[in-house]
N, C-alpha and C. Protein backbone atom coordinates (compact mmCIF):
# COMPACT_ATOMS: atom_id res chain seq x y z
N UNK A 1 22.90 11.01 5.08
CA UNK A 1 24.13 10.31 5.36
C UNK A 1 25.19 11.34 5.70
N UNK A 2 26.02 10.89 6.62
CA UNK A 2 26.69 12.04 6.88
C UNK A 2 28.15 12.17 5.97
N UNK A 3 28.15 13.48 5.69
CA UNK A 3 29.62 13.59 4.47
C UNK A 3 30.86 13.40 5.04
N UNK A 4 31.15 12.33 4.60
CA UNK A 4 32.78 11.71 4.48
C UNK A 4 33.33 11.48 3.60
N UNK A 5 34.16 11.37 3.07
CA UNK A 5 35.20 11.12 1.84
C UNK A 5 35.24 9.64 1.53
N UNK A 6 36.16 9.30 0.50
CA UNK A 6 36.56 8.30 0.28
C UNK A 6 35.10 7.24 -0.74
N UNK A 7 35.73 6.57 -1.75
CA UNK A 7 34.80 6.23 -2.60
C UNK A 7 33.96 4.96 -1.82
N UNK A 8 34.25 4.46 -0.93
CA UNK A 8 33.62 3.28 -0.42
C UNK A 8 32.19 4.31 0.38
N UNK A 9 32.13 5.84 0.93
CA UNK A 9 31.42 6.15 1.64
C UNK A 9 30.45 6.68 0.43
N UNK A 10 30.75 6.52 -1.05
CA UNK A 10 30.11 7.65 -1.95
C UNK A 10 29.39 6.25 -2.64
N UNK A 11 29.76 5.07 -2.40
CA UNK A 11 28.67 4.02 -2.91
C UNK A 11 27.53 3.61 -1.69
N UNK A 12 27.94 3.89 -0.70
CA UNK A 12 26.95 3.63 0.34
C UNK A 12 25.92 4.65 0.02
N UNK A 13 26.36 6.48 -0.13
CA UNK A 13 25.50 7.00 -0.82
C UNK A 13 24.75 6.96 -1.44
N UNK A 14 25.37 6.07 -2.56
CA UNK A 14 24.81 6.10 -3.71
C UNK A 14 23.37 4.87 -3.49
N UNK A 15 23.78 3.87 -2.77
CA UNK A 15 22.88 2.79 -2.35
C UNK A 15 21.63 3.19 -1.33
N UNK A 16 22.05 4.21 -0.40
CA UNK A 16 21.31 4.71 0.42
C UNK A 16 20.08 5.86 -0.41
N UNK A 17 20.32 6.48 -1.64
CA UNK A 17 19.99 6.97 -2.14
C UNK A 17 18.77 6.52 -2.81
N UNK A 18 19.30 5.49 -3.40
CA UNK A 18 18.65 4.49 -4.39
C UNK A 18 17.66 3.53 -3.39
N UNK A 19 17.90 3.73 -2.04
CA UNK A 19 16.97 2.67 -1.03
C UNK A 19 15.26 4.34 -1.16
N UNK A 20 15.96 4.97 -0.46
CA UNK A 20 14.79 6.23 -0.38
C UNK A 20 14.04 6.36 -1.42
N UNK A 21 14.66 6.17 -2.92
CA UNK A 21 14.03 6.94 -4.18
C UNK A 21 13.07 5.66 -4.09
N UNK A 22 13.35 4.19 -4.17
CA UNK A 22 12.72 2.69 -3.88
C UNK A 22 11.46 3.14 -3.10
N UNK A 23 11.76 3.51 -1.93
CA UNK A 23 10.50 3.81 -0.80
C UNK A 23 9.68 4.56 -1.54
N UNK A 24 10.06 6.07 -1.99
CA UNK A 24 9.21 6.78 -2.11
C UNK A 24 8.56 6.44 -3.35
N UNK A 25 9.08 5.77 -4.68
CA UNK A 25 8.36 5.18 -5.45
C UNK A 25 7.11 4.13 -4.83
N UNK A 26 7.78 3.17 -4.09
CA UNK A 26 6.69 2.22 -3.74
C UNK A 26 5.43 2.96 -2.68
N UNK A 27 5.28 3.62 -2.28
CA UNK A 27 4.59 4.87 -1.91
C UNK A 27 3.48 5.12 -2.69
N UNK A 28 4.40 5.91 -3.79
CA UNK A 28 3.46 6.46 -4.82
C UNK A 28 3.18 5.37 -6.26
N UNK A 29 3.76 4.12 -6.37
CA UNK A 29 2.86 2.98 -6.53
C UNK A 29 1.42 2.65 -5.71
N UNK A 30 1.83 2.16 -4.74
CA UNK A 30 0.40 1.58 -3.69
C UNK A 30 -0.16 2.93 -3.78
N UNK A 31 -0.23 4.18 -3.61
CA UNK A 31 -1.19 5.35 -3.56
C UNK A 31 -2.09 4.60 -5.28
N UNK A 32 -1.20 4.85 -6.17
CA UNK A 32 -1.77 4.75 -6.97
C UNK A 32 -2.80 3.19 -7.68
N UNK A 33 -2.50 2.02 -6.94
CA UNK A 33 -2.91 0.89 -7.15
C UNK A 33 -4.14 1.43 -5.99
N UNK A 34 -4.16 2.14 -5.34
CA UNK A 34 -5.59 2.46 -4.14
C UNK A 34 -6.42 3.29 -4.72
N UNK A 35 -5.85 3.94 -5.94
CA UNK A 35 -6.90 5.02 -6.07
C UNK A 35 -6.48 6.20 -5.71
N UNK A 36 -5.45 6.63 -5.20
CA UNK A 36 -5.63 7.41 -3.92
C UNK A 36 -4.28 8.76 -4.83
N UNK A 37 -4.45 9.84 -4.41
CA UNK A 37 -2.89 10.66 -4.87
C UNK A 37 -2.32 10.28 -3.32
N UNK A 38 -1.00 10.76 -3.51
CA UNK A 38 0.14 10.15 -2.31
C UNK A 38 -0.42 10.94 -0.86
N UNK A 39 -0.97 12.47 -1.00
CA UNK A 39 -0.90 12.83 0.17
C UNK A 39 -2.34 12.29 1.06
N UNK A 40 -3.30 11.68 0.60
CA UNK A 40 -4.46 10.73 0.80
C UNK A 40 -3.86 9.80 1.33
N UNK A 41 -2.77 9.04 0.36
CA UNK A 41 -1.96 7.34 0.98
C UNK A 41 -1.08 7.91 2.42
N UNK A 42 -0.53 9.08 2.08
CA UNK A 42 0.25 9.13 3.82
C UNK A 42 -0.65 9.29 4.74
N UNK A 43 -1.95 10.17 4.47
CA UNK A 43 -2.49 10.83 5.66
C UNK A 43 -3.30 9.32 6.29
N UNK A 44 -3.85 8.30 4.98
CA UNK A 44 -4.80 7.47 5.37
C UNK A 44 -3.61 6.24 6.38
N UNK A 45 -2.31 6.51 5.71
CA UNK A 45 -1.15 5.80 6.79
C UNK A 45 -1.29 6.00 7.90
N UNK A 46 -1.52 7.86 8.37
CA UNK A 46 -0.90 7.98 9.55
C UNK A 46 -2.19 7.81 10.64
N UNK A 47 -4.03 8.47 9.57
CA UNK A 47 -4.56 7.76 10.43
C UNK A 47 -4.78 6.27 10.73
N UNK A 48 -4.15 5.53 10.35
CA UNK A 48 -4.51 4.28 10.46
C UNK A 48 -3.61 4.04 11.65
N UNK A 49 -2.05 4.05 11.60
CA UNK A 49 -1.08 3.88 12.23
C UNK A 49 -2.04 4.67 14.19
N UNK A 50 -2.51 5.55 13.53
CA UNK A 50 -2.67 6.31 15.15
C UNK A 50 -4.02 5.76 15.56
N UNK A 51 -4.22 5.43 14.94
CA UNK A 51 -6.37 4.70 14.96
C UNK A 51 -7.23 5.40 15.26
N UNK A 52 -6.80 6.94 14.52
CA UNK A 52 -7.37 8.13 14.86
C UNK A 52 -6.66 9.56 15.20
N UNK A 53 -7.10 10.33 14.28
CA UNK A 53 -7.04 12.01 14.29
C UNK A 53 -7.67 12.73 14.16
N UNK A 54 -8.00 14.23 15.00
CA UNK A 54 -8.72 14.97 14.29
C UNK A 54 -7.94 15.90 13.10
N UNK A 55 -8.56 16.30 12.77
CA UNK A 55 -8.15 16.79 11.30
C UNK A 55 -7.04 18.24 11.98
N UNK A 56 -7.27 18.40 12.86
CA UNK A 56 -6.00 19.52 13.18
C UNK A 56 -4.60 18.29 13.08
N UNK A 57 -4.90 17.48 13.88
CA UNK A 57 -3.51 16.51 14.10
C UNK A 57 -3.29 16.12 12.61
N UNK A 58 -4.39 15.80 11.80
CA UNK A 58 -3.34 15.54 10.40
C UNK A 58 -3.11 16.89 9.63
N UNK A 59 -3.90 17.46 9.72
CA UNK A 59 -3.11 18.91 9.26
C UNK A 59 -1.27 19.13 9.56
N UNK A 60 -1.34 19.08 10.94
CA UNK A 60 0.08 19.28 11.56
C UNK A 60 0.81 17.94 11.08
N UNK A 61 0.67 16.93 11.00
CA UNK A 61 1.03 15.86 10.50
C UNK A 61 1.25 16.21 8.91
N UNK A 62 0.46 16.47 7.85
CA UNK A 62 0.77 16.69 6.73
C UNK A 62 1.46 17.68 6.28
N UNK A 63 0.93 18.90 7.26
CA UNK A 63 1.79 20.11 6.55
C UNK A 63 1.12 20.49 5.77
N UNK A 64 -0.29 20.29 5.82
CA UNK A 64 -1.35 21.20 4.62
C UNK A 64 -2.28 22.02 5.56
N UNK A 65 -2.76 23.03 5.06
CA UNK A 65 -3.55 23.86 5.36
C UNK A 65 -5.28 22.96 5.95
N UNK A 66 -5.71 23.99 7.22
CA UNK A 66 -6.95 23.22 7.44
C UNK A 66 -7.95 23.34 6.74
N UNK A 67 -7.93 24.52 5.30
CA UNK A 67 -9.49 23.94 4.51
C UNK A 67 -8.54 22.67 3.41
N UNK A 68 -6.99 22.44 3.23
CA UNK A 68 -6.57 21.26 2.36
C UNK A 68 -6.81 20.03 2.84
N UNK A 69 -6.72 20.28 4.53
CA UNK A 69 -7.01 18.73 4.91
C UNK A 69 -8.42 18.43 5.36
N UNK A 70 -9.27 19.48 5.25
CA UNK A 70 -10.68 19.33 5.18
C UNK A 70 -11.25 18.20 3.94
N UNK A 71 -10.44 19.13 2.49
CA UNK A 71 -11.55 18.12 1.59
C UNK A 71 -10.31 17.20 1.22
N UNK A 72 -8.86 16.88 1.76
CA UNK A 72 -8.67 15.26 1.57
C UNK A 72 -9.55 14.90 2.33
N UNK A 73 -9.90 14.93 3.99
CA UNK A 73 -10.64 14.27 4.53
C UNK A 73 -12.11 13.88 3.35
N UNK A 74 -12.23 14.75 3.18
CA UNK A 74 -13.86 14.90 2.22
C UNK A 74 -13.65 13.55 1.10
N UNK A 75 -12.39 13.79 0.76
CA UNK A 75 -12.10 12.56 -0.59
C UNK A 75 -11.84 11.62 0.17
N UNK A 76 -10.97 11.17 0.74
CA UNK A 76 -11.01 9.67 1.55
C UNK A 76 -12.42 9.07 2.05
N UNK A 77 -12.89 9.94 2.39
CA UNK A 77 -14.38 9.56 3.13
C UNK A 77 -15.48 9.71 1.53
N UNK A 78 -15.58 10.02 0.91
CA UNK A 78 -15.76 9.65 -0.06
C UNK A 78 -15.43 8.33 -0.97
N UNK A 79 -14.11 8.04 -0.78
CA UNK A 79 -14.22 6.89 -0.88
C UNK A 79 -14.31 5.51 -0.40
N UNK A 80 -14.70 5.88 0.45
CA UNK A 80 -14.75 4.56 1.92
C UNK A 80 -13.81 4.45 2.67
N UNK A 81 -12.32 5.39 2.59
CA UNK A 81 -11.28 4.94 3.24
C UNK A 81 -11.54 5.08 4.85
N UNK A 82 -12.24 6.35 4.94
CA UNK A 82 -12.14 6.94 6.43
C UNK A 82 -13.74 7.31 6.47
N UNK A 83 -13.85 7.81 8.19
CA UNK A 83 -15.18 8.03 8.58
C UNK A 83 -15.11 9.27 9.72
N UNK A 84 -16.16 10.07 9.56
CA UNK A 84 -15.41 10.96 10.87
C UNK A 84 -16.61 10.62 11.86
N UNK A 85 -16.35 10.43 12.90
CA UNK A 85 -16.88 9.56 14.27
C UNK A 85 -16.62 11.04 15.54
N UNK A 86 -17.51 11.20 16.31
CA UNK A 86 -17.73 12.27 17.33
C UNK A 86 -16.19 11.43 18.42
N UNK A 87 -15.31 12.50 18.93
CA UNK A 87 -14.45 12.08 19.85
C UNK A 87 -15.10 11.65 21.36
N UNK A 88 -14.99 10.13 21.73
CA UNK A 88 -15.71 10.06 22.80
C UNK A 88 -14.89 10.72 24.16
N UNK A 89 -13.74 11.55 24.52
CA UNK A 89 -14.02 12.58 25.29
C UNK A 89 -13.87 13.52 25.23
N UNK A 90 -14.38 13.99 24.01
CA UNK A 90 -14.44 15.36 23.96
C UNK A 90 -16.08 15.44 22.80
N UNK A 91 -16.81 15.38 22.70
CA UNK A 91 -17.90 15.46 21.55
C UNK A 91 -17.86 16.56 20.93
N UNK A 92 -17.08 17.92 21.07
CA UNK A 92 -17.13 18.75 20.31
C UNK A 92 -16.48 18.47 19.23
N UNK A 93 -15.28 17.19 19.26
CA UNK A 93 -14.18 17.46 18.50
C UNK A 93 -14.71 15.80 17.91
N UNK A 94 -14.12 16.23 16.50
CA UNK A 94 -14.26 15.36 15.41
C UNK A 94 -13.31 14.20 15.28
N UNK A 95 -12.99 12.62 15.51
CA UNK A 95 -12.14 11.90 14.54
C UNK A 95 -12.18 11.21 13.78
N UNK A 96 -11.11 11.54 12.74
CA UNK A 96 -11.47 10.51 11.09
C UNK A 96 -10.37 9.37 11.32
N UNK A 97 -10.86 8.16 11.41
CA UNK A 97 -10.60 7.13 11.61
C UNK A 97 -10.88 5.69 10.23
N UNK A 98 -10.26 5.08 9.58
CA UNK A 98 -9.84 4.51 8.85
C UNK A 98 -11.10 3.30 8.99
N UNK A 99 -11.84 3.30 7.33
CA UNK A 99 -13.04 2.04 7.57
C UNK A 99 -12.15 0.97 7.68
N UNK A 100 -12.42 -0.22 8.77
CA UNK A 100 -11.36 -1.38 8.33
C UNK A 100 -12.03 -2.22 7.23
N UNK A 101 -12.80 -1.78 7.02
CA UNK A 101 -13.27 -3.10 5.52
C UNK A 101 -12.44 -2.79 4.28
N UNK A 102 -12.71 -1.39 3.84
CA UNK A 102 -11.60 -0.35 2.87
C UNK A 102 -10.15 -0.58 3.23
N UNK A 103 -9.49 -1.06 4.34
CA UNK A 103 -8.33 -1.52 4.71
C UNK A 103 -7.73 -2.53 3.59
N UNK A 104 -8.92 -3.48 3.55
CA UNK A 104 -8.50 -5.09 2.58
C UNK A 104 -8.00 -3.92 1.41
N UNK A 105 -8.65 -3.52 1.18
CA UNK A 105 -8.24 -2.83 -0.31
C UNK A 105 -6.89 -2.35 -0.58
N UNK A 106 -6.52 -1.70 0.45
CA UNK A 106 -5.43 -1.28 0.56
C UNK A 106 -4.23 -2.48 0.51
N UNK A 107 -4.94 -3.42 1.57
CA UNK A 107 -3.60 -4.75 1.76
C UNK A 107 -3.46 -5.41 0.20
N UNK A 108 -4.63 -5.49 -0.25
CA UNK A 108 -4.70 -6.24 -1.65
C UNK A 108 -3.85 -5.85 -2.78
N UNK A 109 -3.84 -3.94 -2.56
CA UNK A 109 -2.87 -3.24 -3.31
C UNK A 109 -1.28 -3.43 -3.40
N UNK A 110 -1.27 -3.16 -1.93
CA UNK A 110 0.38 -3.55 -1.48
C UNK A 110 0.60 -4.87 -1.03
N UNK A 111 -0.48 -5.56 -0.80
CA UNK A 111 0.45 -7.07 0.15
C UNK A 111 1.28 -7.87 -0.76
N UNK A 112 1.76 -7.76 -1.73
CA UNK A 112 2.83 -8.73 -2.74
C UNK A 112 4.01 -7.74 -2.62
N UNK A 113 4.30 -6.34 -2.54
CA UNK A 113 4.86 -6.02 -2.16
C UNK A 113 5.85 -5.90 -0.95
N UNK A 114 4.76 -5.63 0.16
CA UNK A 114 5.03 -6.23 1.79
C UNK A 114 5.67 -7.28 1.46
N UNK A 115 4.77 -8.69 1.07
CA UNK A 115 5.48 -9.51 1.32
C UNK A 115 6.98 -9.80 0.76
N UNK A 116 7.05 -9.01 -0.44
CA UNK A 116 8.29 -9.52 -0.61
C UNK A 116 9.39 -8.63 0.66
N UNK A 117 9.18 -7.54 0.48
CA UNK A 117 9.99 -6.80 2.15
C UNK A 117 9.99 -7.98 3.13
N UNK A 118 9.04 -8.87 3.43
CA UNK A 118 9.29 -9.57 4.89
C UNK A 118 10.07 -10.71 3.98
N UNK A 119 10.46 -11.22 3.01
CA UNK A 119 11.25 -12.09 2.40
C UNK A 119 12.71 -11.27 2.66
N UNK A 120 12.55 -10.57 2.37
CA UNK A 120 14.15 -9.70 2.74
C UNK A 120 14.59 -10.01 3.94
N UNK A 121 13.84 -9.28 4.85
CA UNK A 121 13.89 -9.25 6.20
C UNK A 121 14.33 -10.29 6.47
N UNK A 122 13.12 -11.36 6.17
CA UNK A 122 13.40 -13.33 7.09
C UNK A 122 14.84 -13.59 6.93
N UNK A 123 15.95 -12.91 5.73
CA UNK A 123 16.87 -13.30 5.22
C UNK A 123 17.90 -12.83 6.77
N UNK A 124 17.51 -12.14 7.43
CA UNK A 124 18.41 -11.46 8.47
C UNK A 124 18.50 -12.37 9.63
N UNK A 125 19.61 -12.31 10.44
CA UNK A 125 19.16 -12.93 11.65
C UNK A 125 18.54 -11.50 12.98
N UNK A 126 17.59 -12.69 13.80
CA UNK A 126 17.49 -11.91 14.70
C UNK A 126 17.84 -10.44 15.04
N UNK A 127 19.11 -10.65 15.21
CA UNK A 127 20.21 -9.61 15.94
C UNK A 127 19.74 -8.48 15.18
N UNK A 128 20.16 -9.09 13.76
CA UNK A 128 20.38 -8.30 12.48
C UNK A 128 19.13 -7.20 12.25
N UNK A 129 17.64 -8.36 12.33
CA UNK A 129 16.48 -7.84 12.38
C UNK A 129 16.03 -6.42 13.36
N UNK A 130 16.87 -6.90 15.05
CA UNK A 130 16.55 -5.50 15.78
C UNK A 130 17.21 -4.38 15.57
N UNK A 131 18.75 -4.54 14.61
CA UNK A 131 19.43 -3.26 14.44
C UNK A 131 18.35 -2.23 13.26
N UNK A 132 18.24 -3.25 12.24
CA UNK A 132 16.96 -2.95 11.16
C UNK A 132 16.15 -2.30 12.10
N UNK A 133 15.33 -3.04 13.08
CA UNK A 133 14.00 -1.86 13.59
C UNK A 133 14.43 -1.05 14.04
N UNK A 134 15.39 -0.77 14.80
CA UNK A 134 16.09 0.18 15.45
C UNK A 134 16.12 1.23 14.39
N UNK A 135 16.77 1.34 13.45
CA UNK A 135 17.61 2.36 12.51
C UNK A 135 15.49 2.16 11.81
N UNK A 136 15.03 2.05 11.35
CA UNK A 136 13.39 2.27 11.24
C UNK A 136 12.98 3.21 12.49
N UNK A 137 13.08 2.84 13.34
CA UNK A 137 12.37 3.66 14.72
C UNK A 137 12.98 5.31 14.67
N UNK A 138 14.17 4.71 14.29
CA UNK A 138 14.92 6.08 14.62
C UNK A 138 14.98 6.78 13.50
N UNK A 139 14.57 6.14 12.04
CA UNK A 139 14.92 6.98 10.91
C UNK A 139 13.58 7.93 10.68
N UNK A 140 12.21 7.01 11.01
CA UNK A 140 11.00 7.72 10.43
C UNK A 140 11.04 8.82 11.33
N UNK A 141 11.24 9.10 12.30
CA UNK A 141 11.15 10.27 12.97
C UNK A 141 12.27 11.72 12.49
N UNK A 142 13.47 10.92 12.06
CA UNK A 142 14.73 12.16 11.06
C UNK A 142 13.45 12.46 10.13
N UNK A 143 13.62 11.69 8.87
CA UNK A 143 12.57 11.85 7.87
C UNK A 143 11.40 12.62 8.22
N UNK A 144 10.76 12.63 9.20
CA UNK A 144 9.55 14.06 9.33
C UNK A 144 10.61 15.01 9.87
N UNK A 145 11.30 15.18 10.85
CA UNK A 145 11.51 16.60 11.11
C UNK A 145 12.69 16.70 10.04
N UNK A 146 13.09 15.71 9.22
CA UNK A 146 13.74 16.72 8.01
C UNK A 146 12.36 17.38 6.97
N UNK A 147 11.93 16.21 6.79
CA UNK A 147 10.33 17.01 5.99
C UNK A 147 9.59 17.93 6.65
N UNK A 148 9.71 18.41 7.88
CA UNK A 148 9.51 19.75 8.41
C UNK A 148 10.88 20.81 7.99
N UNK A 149 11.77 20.38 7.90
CA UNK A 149 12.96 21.50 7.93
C UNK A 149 12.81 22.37 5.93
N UNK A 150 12.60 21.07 5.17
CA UNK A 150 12.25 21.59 3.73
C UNK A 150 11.06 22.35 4.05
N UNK A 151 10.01 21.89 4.46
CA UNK A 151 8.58 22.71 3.88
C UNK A 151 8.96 24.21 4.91
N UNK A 152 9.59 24.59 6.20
CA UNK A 152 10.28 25.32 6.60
C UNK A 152 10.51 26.58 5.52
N UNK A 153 11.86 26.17 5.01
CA UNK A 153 12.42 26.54 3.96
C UNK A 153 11.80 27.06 2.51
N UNK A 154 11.16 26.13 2.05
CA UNK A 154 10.26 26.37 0.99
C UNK A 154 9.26 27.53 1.51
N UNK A 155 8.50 27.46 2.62
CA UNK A 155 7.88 28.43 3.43
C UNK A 155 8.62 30.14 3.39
N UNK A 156 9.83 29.93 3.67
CA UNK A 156 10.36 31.11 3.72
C UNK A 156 10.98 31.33 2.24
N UNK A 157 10.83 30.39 1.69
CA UNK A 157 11.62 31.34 0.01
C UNK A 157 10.79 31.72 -0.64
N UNK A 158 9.06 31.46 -0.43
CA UNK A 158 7.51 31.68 -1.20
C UNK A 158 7.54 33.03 -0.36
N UNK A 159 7.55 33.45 0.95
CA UNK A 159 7.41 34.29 1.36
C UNK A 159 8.78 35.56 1.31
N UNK A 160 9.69 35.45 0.74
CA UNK A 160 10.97 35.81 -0.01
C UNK A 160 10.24 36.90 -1.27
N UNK A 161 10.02 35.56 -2.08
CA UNK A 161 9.78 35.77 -3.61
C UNK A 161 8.15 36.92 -3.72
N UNK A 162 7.11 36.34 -2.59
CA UNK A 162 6.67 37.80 -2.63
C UNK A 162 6.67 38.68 -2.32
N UNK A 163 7.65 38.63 -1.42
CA UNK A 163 7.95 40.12 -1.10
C UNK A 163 8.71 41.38 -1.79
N UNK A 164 9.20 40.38 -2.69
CA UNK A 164 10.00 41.21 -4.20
C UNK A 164 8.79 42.01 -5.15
């Protein structure tokens, strides 16, 4: 949020605050109603969302190292979430792609949740609804390249601290 004064801008804060900490809890709820630790629930998000990655793209996507996103891959696929399938144009290259049967599982976890979010939502009009996707479209993309700008940072204060 951007810093402005005045107490009416420091409760929006405070609300805006309390919306993120909400998300990232319900996050690491559904990770945990799946079985899953959180960085399994994002990665199995993002392959699902893309309907396919090779494990370099979720590497770069997660921000973990390629033998870390080797054995999440190894644990998801272990547990039925994902499958790794030969890329049909390229066969050298690998993608892990999301079982849809293991999907239900997931919806079963979160769908009382969801649904109550689309109860929110229905409460909006129209109009109201596209400013909502809008500020969504435009926020998840801040939110990674700010979550690139921390692990950045963190990157350079680990490499700081050993150099002492």
């Amino acid at each position: 949020m951007p810093e402005q004064g005045g107490a009416g801008q420091d409760e929006r804060r405070l609300v805006f605050r309390d919306y993120v900490d909400a998300v990232g809890l319900h996050g690491m709820a559904g990770a945990e109603a799946a079985g899953l630790q959180a960085s399994e629930w994002y990665a199995l998000s993002r392959i699902t969302l893309a309907g396919g990655l090779t494990s370099g793209e979720l590497a770069s996507g997660t921000g973990l190292t390629t033998g870390a996103t080797t054995r999440l891959i190894d644990r998801l696929e272990r547990a039925g979430y994902v499958r790794r399938t030969a890329d049909p144009a390229d066969r050298r290259k690998v993608v892990v792609q999301a079982v849809p049967d293991a999907l239900a599982r997931v919806e079963a976890a979160v769908g009382p949740a969801r649904r109550r979010i689309g109860e929110v939502l229905a409460q909006y009009t129209p109009e109201q609804q596209d400013l909502l996707f809008d500020y969504f479209a435009r926020a998840a993309p801040a939110f990674r390249e700010a979550t690139e700008e921390i692990r950045a940072l963190t990157h350079e204060r680990k490499e700081g601290q050993e150099r002492m």
